[in-house]
N, C-alpha and C. Protein backbone atom coordinates (compact mmCIF):
# COMPACT_ATOMS: atom_id res chain seq x y z
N UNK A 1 6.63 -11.83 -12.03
CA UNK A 1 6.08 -11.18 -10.85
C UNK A 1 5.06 -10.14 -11.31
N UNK A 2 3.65 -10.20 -10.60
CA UNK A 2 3.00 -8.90 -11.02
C UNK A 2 2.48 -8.94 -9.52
N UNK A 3 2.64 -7.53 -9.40
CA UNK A 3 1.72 -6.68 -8.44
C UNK A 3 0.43 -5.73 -9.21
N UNK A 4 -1.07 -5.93 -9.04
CA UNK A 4 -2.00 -5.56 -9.31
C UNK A 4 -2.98 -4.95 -8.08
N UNK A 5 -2.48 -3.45 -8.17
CA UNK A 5 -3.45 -2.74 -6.94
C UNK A 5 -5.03 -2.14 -7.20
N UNK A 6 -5.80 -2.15 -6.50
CA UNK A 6 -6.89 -1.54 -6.23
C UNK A 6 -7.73 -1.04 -5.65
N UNK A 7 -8.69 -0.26 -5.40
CA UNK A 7 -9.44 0.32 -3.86
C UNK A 7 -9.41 1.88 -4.44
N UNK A 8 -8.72 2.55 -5.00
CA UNK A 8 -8.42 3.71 -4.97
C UNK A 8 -9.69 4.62 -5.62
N UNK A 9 -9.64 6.10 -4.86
CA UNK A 9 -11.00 6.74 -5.50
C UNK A 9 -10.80 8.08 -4.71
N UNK A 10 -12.03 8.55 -5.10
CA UNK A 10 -12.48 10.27 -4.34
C UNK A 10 -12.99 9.54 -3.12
N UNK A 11 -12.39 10.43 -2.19
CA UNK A 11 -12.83 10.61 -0.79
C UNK A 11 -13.06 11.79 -0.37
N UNK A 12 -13.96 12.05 0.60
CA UNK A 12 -13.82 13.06 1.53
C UNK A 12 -12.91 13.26 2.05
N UNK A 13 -12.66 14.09 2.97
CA UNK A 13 -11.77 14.11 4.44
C UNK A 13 -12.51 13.56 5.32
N UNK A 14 -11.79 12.84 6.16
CA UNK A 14 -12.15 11.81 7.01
C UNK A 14 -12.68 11.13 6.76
N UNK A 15 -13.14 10.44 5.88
CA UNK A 15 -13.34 9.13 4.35
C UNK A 15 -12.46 8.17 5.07
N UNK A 16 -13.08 6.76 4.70
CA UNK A 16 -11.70 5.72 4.43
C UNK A 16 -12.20 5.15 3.10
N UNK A 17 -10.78 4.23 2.46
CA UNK A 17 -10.68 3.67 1.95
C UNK A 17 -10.12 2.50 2.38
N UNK A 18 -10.15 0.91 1.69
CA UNK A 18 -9.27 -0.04 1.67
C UNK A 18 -8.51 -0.25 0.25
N UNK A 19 -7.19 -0.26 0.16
CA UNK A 19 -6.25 -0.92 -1.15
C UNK A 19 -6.45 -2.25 -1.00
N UNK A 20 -6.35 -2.77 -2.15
CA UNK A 20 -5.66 -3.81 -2.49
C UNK A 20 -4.55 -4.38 -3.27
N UNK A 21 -3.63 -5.51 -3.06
CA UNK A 21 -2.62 -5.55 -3.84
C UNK A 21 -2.74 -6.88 -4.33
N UNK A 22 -2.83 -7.46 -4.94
CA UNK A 22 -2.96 -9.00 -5.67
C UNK A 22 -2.34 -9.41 -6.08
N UNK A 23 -1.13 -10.05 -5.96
CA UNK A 23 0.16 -10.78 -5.81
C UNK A 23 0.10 -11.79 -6.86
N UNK A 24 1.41 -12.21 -7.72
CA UNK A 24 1.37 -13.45 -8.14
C UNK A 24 2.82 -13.54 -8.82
N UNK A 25 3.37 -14.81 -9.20
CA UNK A 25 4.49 -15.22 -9.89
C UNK A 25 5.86 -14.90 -8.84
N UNK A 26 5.40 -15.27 -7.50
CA UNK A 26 6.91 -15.25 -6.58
C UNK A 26 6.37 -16.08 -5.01
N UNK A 27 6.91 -16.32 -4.78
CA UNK A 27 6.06 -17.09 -3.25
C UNK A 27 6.02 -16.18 -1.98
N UNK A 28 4.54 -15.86 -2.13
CA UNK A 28 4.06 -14.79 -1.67
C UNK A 28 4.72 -14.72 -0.37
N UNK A 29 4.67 -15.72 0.59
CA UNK A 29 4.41 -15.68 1.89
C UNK A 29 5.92 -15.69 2.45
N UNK A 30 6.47 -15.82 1.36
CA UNK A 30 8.12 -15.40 1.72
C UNK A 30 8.98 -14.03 2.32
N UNK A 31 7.99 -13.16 1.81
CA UNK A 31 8.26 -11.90 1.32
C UNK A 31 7.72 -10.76 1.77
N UNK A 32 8.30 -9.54 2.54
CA UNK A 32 7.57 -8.83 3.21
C UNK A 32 7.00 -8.01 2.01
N UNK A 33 6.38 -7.32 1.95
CA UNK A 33 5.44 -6.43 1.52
C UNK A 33 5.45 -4.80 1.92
N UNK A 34 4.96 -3.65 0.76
CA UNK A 34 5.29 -2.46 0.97
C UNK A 34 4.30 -1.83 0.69
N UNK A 35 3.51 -0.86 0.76
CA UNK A 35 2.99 0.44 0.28
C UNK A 35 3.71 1.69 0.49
N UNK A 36 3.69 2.24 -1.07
CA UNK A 36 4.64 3.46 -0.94
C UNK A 36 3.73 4.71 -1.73
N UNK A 37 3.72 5.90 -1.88
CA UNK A 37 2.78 6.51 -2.51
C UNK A 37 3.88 7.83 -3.12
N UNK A 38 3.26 8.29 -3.79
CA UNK A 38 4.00 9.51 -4.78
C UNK A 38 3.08 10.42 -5.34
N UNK A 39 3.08 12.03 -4.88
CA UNK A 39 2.55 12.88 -5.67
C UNK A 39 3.43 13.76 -6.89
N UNK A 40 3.02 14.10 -7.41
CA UNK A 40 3.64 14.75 -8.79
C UNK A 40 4.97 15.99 -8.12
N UNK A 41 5.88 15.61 -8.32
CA UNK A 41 7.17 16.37 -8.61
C UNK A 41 8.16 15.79 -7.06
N UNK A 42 7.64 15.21 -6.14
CA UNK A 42 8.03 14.52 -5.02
C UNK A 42 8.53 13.47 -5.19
N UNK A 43 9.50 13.06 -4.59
CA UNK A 43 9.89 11.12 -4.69
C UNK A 43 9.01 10.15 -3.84
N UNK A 44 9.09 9.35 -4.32
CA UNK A 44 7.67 8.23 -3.75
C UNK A 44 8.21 8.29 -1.77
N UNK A 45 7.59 7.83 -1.12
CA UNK A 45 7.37 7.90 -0.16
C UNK A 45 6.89 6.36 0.52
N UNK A 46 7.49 5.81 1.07
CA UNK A 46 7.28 5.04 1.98
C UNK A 46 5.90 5.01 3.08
N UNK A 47 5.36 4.36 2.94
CA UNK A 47 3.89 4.81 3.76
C UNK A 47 3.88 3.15 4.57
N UNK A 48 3.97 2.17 4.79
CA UNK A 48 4.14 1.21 5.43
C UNK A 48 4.42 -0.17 4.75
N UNK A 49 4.41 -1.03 6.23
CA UNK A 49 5.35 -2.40 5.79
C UNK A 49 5.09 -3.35 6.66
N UNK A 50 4.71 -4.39 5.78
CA UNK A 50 4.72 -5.74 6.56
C UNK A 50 5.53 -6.94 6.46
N UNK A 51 5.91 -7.61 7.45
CA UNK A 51 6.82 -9.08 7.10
C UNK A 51 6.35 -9.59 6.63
N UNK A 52 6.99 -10.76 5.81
CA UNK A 52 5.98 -12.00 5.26
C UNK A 52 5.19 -12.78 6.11
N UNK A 53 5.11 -12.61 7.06
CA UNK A 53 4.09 -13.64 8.45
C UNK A 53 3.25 -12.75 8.85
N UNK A 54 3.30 -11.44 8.44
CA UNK A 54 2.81 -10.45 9.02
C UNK A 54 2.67 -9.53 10.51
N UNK A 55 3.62 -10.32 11.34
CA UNK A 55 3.94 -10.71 12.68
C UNK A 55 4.85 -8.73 13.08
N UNK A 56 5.24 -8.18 12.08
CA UNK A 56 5.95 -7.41 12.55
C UNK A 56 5.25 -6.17 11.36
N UNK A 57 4.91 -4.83 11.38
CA UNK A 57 4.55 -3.68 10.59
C UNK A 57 5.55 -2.35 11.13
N UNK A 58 5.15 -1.58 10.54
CA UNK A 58 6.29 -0.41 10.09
C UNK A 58 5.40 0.66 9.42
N UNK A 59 5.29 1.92 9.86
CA UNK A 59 4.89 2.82 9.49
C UNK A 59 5.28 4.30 9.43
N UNK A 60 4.99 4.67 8.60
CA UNK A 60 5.17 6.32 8.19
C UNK A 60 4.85 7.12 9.69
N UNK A 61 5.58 8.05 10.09
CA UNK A 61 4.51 9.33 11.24
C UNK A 61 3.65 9.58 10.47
N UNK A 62 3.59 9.91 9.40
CA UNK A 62 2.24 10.92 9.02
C UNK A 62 0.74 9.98 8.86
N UNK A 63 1.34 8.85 8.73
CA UNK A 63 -0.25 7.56 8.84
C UNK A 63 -0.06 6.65 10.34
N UNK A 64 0.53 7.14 10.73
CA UNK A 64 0.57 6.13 12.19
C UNK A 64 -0.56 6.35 12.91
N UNK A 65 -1.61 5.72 13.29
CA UNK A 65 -3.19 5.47 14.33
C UNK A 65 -3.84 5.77 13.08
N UNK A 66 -3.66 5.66 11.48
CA UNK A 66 -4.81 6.02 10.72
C UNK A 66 -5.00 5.16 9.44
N UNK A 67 -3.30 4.70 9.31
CA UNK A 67 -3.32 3.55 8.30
C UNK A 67 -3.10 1.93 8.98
N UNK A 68 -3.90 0.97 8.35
CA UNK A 68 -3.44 -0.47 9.20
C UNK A 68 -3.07 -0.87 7.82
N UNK A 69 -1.86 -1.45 7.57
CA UNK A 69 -1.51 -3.04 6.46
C UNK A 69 -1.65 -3.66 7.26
N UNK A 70 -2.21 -4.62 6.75
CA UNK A 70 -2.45 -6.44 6.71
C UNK A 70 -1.77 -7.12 5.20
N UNK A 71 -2.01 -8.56 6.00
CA UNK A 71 -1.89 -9.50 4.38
C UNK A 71 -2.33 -10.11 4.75
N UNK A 72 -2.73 -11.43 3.57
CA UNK A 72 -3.36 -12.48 3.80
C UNK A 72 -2.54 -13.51 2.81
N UNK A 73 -1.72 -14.38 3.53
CA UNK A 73 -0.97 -15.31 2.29
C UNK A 73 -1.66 -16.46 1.93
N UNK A 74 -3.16 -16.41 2.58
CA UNK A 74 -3.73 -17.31 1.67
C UNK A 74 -4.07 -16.96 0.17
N UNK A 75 -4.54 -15.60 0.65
CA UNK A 75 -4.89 -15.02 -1.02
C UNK A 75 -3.87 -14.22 -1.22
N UNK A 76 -2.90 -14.42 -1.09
CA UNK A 76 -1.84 -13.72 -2.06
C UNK A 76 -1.95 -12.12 -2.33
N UNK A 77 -2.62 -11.49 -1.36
CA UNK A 77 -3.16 -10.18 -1.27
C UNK A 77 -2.46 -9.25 0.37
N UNK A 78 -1.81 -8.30 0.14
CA UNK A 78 -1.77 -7.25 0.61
C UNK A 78 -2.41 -6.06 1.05
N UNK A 79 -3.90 -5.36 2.00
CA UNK A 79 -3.97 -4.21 2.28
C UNK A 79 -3.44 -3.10 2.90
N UNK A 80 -4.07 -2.33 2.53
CA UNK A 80 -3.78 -0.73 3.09
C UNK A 80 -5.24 -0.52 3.60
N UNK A 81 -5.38 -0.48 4.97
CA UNK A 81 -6.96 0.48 5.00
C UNK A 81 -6.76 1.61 5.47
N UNK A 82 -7.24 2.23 5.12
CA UNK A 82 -6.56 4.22 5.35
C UNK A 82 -7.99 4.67 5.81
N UNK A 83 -7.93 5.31 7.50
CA UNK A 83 -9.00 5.93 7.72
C UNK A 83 -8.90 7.21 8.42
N UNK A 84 -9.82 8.17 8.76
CA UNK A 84 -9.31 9.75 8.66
C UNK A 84 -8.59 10.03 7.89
N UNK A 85 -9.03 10.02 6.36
CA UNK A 85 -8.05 10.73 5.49
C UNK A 85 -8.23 12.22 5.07
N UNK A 86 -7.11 12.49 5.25
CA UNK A 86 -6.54 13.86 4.57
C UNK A 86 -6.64 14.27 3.09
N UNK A 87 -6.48 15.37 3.10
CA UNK A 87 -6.22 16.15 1.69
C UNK A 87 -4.77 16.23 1.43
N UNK A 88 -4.30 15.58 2.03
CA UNK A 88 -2.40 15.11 1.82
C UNK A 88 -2.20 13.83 1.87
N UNK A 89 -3.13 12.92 2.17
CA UNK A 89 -2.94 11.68 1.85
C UNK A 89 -3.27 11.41 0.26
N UNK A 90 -3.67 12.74 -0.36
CA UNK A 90 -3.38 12.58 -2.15
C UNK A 90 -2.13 12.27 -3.12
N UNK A 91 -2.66 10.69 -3.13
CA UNK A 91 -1.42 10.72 -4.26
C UNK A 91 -1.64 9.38 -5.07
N UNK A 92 -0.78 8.87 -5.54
CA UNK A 92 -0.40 8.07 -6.27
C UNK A 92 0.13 6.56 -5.41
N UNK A 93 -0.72 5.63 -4.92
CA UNK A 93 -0.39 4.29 -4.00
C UNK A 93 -0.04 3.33 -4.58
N UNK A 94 1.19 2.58 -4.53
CA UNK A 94 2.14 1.69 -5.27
C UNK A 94 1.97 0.49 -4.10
N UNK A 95 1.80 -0.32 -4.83
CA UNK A 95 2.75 -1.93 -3.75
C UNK A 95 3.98 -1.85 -4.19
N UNK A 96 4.63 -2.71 -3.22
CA UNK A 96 6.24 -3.25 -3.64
C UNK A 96 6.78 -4.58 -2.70
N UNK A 97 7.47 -5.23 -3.62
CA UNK A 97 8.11 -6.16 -3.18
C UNK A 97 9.63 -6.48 -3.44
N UNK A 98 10.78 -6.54 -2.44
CA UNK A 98 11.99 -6.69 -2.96
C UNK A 98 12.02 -8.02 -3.03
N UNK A 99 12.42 -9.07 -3.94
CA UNK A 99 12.32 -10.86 -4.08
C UNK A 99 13.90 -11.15 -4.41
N UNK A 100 14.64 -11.97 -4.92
CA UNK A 100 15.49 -12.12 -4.72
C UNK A 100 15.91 -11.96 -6.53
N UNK A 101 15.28 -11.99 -7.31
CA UNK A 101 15.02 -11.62 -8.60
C UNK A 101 15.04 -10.20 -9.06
N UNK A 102 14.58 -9.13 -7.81
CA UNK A 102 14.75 -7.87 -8.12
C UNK A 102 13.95 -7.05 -7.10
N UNK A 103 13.45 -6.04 -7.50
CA UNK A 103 12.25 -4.89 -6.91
C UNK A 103 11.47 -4.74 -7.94
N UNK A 104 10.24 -5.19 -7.24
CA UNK A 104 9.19 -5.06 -8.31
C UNK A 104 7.98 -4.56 -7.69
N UNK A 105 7.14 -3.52 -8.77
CA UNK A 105 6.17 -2.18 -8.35
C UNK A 105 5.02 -2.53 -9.21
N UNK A 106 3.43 -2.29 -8.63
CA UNK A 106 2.49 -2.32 -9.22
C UNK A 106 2.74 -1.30 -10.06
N UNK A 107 1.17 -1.16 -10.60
CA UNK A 107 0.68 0.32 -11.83
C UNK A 107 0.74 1.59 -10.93
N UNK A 108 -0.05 1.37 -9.83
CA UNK A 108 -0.35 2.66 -8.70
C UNK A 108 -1.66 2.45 -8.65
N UNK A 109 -2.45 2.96 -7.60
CA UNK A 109 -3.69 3.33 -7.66
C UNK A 109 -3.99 5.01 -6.93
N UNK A 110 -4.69 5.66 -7.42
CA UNK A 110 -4.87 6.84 -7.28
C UNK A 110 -5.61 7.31 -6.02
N UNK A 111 -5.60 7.59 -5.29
CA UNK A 111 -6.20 8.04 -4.20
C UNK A 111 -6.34 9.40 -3.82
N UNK A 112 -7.27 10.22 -4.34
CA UNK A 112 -7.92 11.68 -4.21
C UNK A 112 -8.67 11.92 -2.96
N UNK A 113 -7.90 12.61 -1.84
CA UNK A 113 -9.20 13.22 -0.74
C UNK A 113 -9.48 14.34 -1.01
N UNK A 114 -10.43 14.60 -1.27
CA UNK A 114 -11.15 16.19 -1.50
C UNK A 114 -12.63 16.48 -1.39
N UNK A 115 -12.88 17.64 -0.83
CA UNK A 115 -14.49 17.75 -0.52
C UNK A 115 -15.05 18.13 -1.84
C-alpha cells in the first residue's frame, strides 16, 4: 500500500489550495478515504472523509463551507481543495486509509498560510 500526497505550499490567507493523494497497492474503490492534518506538539486531527463511492463525506467544524474532498476511483486519487484559508489551517496534511491489512498514512504534505 502507498499513499503519495501533494499540492501543498505557502499561501496567503484566503488562498486556496488543492491536495492530492495517489493511491496504489489495495483496491482503491473499496475503501473510504481520509485527510487528517497535524501541527507540531498537537495530535493529528481529523479534517475530512469520504466513502469509497464517494456518495457520503464527513467533515471537521473548523473546514466545513471551506474544505470539499472528492475522489476519483478511476485514478486512484483522493482530493482536498481547501479554500479561504487560514493561518490555522497550518500544518502538516496526511491521507489515510483503514484496508483490511491495516492503517496506512502517506509522508504528509505541508501546508503554510501566511502573509
Amino acid at each position: 500500500v502507498q499513499l503519495v500526497e501533494s499540492g501543498g505550499g505557502l499561501v496567503q490567507p484566503g488562498g486556496s489550495l488543492r491536495l492530492s493523494c495517489a493511491a496504489s497497492g489495495f483496491a482503491f474503490s473499496s475503501y473510504a478515504m481520509r485527510w487528517y492534518r497535524q501541527t507540531p506538539g498537537k495530535e493529528r486531527e481529523l479534517v475530512a472523509a469520504i466513502s469509497s463511492s464517494g456518495g457520503s463525506r464527513n467533515y471537521a467544524d473548523s473546514v466545513k463551507g471551506r474544505f470539499t474532498i472528492t475522489r476519483s476511483n478511476a485514478k486512484n486519487t483522493v482530493y482536498l481543495q481547501m479554500n479561504s484559508l487560514k493561518p490555522e489551517d497550518t500544518a502538516v496534511y496526511y491521507c489515510n486509509t483503514e484496508i483490511l491489512s491495516g492503517n496506512y498514512w502517506g509522508q504528509g504534505t505541508q501546508v503554510t498560510v501566511s502573509s
